[in-house]
Protein backbone atom coordinates (compact mmCIF):
# COMPACT_ATOMS: atom_id res chain seq x y z
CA UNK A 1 -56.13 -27.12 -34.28
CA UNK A 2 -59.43 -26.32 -33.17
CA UNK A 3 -60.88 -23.55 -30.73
CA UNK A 4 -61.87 -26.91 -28.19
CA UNK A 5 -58.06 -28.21 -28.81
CA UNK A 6 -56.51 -24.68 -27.86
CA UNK A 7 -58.83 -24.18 -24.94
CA UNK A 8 -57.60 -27.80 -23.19
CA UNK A 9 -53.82 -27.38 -24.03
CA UNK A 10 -54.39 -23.76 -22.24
CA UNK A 11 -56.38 -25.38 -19.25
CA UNK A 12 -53.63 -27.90 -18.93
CA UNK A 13 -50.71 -25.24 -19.36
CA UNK A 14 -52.13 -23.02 -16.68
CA UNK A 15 -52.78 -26.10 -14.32
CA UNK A 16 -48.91 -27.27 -14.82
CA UNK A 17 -47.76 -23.32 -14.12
CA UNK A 18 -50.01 -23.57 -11.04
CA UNK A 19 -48.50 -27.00 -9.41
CA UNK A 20 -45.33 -25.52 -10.37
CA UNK A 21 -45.63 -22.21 -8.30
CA UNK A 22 -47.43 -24.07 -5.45
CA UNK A 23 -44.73 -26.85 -5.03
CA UNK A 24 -42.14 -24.27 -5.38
CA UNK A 25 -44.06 -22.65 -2.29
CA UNK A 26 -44.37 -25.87 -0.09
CA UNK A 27 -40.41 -26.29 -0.84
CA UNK A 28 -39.07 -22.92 0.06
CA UNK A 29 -37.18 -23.09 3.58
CA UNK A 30 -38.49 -20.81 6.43
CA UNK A 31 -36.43 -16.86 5.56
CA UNK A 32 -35.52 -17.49 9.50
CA UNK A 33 -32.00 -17.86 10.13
CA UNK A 34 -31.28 -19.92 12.23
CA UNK A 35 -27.21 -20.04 12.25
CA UNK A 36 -25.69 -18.16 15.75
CA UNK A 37 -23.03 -17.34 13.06
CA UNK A 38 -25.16 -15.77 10.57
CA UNK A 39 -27.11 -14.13 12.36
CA UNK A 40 -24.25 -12.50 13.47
CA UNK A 41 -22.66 -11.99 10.43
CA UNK A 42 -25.52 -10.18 8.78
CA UNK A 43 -26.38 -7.86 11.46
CA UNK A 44 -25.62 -3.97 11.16
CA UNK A 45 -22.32 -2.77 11.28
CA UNK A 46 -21.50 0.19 13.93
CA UNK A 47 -21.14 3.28 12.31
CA UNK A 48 -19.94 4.90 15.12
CA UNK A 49 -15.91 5.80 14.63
CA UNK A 50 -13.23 5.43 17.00
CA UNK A 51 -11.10 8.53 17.01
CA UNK A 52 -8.59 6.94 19.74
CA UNK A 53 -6.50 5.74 17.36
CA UNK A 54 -6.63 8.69 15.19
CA UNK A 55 -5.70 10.87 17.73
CA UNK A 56 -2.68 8.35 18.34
CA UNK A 57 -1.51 8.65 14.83
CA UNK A 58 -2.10 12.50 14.84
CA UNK A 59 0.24 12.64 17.59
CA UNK A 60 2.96 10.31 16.20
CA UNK A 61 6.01 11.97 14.90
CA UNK A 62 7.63 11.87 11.45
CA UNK A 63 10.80 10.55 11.26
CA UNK A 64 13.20 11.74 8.56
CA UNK A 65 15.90 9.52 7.35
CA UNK A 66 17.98 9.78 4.80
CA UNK A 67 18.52 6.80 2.50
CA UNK A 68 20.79 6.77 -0.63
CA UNK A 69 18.64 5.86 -3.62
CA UNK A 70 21.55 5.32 -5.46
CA UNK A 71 22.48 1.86 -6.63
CA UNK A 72 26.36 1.49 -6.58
CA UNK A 73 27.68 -0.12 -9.87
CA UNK A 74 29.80 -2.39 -10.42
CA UNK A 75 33.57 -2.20 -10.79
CA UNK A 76 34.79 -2.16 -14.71
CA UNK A 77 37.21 -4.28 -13.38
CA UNK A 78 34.72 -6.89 -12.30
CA UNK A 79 32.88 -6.91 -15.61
CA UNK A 80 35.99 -8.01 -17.21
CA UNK A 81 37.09 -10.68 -15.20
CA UNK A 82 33.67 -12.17 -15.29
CA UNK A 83 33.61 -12.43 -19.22
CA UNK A 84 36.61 -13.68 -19.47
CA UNK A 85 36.47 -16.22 -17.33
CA UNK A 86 33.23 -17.03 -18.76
CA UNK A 87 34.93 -17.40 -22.07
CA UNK A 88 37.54 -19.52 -21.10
């Protein structure tokens, strides 16, 4: 390939790349939003905290219960029967 060869295939590279960027610059939508919804959802949050309902749960009281965590078992008795019924 000659220098003459090299210097077109460049010239023609960089005027592909160029169309490319400029019609990629004509098709870009407006950064506007334009969506009641969106706009909404990407605005700020509040950072401002509500201590109402912390005070509310500060002021709740604990109530103690006691619950079993004990699982009865079953009867011997009931075993049995089961199996050999089961067997039958």
């Amino acid at each position: 390939m000659t220098k003459k060869e090299f210097v077109v295939i460049l010239i023609f590279t960089f005027i592909v790349f160029l169309a490319w960027v400029v019609s990629d610059l004509i098709r870009t939508p407006p950064s506007e939003i334009t969506d009641q919804k969106l706009k909404k959802a990407v605005e700020p949050l509040n950072s401002s905290l509500d201590l109402t309902t912390i005070n509310l749960l500060e002021k709740k009281e604990v109530i103690k219960t006691s619950i079993s965590n004990t699982t009865p078992l079953p009867l011997k008795s009931t075993i049995t029967a089961t199996a050999s019924a089961n067997t039958q």
